[in-house]
Protein backbone atom coordinates (compact mmCIF):
# COMPACT_ATOMS: atom_id res chain seq x y z
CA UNK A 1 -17.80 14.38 7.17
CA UNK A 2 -18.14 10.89 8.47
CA UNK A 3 -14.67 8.68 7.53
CA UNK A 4 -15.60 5.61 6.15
CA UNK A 5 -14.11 2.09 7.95
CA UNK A 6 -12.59 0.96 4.89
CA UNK A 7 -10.77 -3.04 4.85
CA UNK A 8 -8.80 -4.77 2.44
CA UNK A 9 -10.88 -6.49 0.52
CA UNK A 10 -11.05 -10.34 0.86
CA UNK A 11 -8.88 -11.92 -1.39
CA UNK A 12 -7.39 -9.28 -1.81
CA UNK A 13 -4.28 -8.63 -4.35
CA UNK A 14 -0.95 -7.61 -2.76
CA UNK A 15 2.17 -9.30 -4.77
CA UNK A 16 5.31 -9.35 -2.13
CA UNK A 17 7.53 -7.65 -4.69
CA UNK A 18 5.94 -4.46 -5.22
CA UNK A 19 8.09 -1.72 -4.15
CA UNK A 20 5.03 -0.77 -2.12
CA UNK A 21 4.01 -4.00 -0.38
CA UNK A 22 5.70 -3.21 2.51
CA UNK A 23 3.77 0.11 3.28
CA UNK A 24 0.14 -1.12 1.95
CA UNK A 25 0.26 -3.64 4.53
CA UNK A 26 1.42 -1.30 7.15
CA UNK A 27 -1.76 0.64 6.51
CA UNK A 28 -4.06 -2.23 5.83
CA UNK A 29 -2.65 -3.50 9.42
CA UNK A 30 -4.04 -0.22 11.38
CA UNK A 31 -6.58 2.02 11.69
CA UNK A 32 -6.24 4.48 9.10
CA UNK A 33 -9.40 4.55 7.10
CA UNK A 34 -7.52 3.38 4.19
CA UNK A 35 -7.85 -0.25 2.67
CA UNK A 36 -5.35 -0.89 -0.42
CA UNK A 37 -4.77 -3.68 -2.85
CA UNK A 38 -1.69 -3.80 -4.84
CA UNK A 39 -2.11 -5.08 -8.32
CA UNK A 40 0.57 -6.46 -10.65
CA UNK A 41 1.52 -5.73 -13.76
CA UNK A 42 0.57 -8.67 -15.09
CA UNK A 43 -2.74 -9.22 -12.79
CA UNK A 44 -6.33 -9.02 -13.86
CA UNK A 45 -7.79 -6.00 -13.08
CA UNK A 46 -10.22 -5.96 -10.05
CA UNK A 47 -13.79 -6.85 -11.55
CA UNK A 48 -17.35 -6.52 -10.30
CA UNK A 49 -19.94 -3.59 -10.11
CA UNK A 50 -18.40 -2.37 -7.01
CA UNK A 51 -14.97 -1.19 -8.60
CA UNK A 52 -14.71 1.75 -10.84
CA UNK A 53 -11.35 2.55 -13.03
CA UNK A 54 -10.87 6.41 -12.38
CA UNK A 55 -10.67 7.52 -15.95
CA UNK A 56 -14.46 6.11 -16.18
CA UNK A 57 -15.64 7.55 -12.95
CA UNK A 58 -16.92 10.63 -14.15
CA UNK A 59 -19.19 8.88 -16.32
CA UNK A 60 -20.18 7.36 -13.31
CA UNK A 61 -21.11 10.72 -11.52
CA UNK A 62 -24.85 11.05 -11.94
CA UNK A 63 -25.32 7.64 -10.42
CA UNK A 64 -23.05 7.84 -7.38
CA UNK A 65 -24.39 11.26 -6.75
CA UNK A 66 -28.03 9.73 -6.73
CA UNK A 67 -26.62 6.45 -4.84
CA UNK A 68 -24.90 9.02 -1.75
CA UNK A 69 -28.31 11.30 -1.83
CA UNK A 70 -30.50 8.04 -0.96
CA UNK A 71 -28.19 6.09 1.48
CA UNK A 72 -26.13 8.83 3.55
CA UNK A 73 -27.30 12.57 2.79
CA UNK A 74 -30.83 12.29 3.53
CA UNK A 75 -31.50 13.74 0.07
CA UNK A 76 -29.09 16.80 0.36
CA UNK A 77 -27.55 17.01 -3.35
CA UNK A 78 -24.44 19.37 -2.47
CA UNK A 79 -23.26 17.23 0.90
CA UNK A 80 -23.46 14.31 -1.54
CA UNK A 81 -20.93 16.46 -3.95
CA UNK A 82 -18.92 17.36 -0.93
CA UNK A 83 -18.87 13.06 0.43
CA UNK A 84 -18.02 12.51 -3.29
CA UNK A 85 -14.92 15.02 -3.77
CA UNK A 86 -14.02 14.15 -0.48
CA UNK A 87 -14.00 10.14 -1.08
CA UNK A 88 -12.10 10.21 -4.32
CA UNK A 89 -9.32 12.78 -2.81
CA UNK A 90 -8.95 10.73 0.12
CA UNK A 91 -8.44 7.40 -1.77
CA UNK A 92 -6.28 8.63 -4.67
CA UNK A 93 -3.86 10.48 -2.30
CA UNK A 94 -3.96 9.15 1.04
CA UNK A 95 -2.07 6.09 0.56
CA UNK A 96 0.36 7.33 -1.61
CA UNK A 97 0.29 10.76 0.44
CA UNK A 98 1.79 8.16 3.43
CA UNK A 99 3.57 6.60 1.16
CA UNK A 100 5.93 9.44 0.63
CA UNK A 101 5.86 10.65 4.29
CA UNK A 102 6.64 7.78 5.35
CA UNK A 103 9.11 5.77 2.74
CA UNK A 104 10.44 8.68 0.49
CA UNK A 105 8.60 6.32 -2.14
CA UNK A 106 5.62 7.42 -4.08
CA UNK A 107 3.39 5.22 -6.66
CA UNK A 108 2.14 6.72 -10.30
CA UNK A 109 -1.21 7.87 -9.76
CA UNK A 110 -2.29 7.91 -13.57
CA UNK A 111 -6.09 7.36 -13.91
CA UNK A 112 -5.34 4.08 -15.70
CA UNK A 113 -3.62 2.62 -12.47
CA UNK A 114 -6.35 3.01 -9.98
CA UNK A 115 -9.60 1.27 -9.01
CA UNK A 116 -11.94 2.80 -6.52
CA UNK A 117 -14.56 0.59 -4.47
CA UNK A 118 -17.68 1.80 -3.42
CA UNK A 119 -20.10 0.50 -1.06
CA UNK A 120 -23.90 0.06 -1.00
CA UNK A 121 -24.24 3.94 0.47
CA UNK A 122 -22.45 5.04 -2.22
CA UNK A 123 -19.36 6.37 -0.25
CA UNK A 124 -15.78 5.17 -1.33
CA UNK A 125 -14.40 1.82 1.01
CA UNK A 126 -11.35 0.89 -0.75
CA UNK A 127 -8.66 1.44 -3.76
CA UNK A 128 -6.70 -0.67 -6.04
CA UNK A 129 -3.50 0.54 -7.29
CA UNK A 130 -1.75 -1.52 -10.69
CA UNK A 131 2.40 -1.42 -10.22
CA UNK A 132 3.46 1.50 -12.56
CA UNK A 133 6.42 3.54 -12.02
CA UNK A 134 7.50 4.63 -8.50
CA UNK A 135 9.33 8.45 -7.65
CA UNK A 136 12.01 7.08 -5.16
CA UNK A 137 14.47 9.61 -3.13
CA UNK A 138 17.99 9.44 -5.20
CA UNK A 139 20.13 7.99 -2.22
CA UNK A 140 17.55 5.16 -1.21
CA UNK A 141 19.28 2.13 -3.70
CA UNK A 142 16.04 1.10 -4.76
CA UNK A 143 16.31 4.33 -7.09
CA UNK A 144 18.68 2.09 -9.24
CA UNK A 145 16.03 -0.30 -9.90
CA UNK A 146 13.88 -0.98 -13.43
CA UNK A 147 10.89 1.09 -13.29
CA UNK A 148 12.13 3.75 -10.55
CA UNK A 149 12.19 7.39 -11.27
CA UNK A 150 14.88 8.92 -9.10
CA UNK A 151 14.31 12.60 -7.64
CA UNK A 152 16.30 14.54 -5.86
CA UNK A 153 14.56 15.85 -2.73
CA UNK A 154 11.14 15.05 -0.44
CA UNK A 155 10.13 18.28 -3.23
CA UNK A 156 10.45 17.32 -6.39
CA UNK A 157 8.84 14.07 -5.29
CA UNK A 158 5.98 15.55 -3.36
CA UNK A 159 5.78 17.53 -6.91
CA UNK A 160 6.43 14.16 -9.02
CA UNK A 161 3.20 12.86 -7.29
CA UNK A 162 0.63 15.44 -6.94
CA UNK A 163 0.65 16.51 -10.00
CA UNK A 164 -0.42 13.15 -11.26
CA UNK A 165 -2.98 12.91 -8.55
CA UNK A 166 -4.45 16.49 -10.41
CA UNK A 167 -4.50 15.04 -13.79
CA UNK A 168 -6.12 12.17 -12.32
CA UNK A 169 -8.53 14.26 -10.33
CA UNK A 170 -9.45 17.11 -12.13
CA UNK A 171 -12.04 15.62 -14.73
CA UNK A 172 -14.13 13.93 -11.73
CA UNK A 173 -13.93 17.12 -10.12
CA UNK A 174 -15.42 18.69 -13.40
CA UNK A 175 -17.60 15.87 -13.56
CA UNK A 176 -18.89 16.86 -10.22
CA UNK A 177 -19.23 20.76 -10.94
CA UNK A 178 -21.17 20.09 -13.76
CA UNK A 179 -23.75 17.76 -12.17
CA UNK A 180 -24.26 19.48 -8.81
CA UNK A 181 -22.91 22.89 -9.67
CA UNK A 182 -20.77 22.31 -6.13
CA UNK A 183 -17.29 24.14 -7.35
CA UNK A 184 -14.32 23.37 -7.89
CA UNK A 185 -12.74 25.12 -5.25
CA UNK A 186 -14.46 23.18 -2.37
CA UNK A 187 -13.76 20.24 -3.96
CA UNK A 188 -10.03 20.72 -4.18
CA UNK A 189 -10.20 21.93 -0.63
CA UNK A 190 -11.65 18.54 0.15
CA UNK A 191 -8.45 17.00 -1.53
CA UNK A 192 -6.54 19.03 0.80
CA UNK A 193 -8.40 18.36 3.47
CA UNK A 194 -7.45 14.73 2.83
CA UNK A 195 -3.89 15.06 1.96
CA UNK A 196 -3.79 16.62 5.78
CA UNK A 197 -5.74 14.19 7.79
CA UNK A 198 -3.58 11.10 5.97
CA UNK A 199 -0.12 12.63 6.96
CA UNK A 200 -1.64 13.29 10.22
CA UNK A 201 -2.89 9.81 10.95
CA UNK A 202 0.35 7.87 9.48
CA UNK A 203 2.68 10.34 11.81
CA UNK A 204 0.66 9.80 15.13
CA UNK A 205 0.37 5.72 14.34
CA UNK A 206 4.29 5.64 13.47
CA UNK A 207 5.34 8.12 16.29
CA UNK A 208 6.67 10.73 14.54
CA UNK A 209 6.81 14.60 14.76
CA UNK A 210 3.19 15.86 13.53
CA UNK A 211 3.77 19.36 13.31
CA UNK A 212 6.44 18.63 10.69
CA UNK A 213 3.53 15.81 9.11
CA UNK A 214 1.20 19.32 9.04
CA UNK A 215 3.98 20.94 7.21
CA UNK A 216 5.09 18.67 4.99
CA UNK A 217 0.84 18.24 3.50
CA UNK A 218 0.66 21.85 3.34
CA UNK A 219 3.70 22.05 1.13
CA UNK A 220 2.03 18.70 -0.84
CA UNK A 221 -1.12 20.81 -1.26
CA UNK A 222 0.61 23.81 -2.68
CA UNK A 223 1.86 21.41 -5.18
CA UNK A 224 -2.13 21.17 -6.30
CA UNK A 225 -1.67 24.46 -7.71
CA UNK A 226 1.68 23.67 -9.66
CA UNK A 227 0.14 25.18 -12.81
CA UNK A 228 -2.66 26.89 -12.04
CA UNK A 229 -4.54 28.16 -8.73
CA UNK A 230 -7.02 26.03 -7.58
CA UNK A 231 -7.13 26.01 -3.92
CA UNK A 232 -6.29 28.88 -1.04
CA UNK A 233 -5.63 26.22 1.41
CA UNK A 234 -7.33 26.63 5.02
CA UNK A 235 -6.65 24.14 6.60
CA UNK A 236 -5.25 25.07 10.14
CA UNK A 237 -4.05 22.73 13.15
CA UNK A 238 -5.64 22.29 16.22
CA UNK A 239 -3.35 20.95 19.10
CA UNK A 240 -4.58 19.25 22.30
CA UNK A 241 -3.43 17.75 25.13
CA UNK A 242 -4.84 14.70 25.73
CA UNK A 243 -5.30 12.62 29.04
CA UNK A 244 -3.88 9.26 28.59
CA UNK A 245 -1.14 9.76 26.13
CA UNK A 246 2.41 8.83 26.17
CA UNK A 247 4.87 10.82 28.08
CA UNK A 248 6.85 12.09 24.96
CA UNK A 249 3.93 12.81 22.93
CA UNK A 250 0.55 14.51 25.25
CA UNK A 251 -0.22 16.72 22.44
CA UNK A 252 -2.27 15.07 19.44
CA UNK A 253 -2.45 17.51 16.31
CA UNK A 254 -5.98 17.26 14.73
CA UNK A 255 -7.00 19.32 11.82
CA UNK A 256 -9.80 21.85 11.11
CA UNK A 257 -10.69 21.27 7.53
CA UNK A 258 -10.87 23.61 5.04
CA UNK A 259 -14.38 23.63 4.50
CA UNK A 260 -18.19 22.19 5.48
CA UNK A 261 -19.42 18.60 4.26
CA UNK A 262 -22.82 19.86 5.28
CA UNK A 263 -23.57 17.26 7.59
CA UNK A 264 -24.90 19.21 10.00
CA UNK A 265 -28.13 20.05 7.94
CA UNK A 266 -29.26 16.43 8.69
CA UNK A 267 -27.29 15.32 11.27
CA UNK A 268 -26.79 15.38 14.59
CA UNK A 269 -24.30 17.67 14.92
CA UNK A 270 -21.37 18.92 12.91
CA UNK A 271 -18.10 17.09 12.44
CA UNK A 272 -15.68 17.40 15.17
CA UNK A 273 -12.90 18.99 12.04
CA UNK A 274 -16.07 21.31 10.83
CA UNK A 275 -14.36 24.62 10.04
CA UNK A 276 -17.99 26.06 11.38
CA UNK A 277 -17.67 24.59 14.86
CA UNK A 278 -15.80 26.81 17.78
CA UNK A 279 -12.81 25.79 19.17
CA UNK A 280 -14.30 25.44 22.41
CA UNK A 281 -17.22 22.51 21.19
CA UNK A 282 -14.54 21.21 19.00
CA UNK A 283 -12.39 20.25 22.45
CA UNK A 284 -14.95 19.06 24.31
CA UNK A 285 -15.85 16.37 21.52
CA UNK A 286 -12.58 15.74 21.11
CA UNK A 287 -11.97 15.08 24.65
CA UNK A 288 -15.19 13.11 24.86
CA UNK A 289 -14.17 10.84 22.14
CA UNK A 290 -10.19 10.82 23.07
CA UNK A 291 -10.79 10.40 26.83
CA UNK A 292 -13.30 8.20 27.76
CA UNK A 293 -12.92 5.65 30.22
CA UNK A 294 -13.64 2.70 28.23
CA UNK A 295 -16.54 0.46 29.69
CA UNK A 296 -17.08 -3.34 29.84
């Protein structure tokens, strides 16, 4: 599956004193296929045809289903279920997936509180989240502070946060299943897959230890099945050595996703993460991408 290039939007909302601030524009700042605007309590919500609160988005399933099978799929209904599961995992949980990895600090993710854009191809570019309550780590001070939620360890918030990112989740995911009879269990691997690749990302751009990144989303994702089983994660890593990195750090983790977006049945090829690609064509377009000599 293609990432989208996702911005912050223009104008858009990000009030200095939101516990978050800080990271958002971290992310907003690099390239993480992420774009986030903080809202305030007080602040209108984002308006216009292009945003969608998430307890209404299954309503809007049908349409975006249509919308992805005319502008990126070529027509192919179940790769337009897999971009769709795929979208909304990645922008419900990768920011405040990074959040947590990074900040021991992780936003409510209650339907109510978030905003999805889309874009004219119907995939997912951006994601507005109001200022609710925030998990914090009980020895960071801000754990003292109104609206904080104090936890104990990176588990219990990893816990605190994914299972509101399921209750948000699971009726588009429904919503989904019952339009393109894609299941359930692909789609959550999609979440997974996304919960993976946004650790991954925010530990290679901050310099930090991505095997421990891959270990930490695998324990997020097991959190996904907190009361019920859902997913049998299969995700696996895929180290490589890479020509041009630093010193300290040759070896780049990527990930092999749990499962296929079906791009390949109109595409050009399959994704370099594509779970049906060998190891071997996986490296050399990895390499190819990672390692060429840029030209002027």
């Amino acid at each position: 599956m293609d990432m989208v290039v996702c911005r912050a939007a223009e104008g858009s909302l990000m009030p200095s004193r939101h516990p978050l601030a800080g990271v958002a524009r971290w992310v907003n700042e690099r390239d993480l296929y992420l774009a986030v605007d903080l809202v305030g309590v007080r602040d209108a919500e984002p308006s216009g045809p292009e945003w969608t609160r998430l307890d209404r988005l299954p309503e809007r399933v049908p349409e975006l289903i249509a919308t992805l099978m005319e502008h990126s799929c070529q027509g192919h209904r179940i790769s337009a279920a897999a971009f769709l599961a795929g979208d909304v995992g990645r922008q419900v949980l990768a920011f405040a997936a990074s959040a947590a990895y990074l900040t021991g600090t992780a936003p409510d993710l209650s339907a109510h509180l978030l905003w999805v854009r889309h874009g004219a191809s119907g995939r997912m570019e951006g994601l507005a989240l109001r200022q609710g309550t925030t998990a914090v780590l009980a020895e960071d001070p801000a754990a003292h502070r109104p609206g904080a939620v104090r936890v104990e360890d990176e588990a219990e918030l990893d816990l605190w946060l994914v299972r509101r990112a399921v209750d948000t989740l699971a009726p588009v995911i429904d919503a989904v299943r019952a339009h393109t009879r894609f299941g359930a269990r692909p789609q959550w691997s999609m979440v997974a897959d996304a919960l993976h690749a946004a650790l991954l990302a925010a530990a290679e751009e901050a310099g930090s230890d991505q095997t421990a990144a891959w270990d930490r989303a695998r324990r997020m994702v097991e959190c996904i099945n907190h009361d019920r089983p859902r997913v049998a994660p299969r995700q696996r890593p895929f180290p490589l050595t890479l020509a041009g990195r630093p010193d300290d750090r040759p070896e780049r983790v990527f990930m092999v996703r749990g499962g296929c977006c079906f791009y390949y049945r109109y595409g050009p090829a399959k994704c370099s993460t594509c779970p049906l690609s060998t190891d071997t064509e996986r490296e050399r377009v990895l390499r190819d991408y990672y390692e060429a000599v840029p030209t002027h």
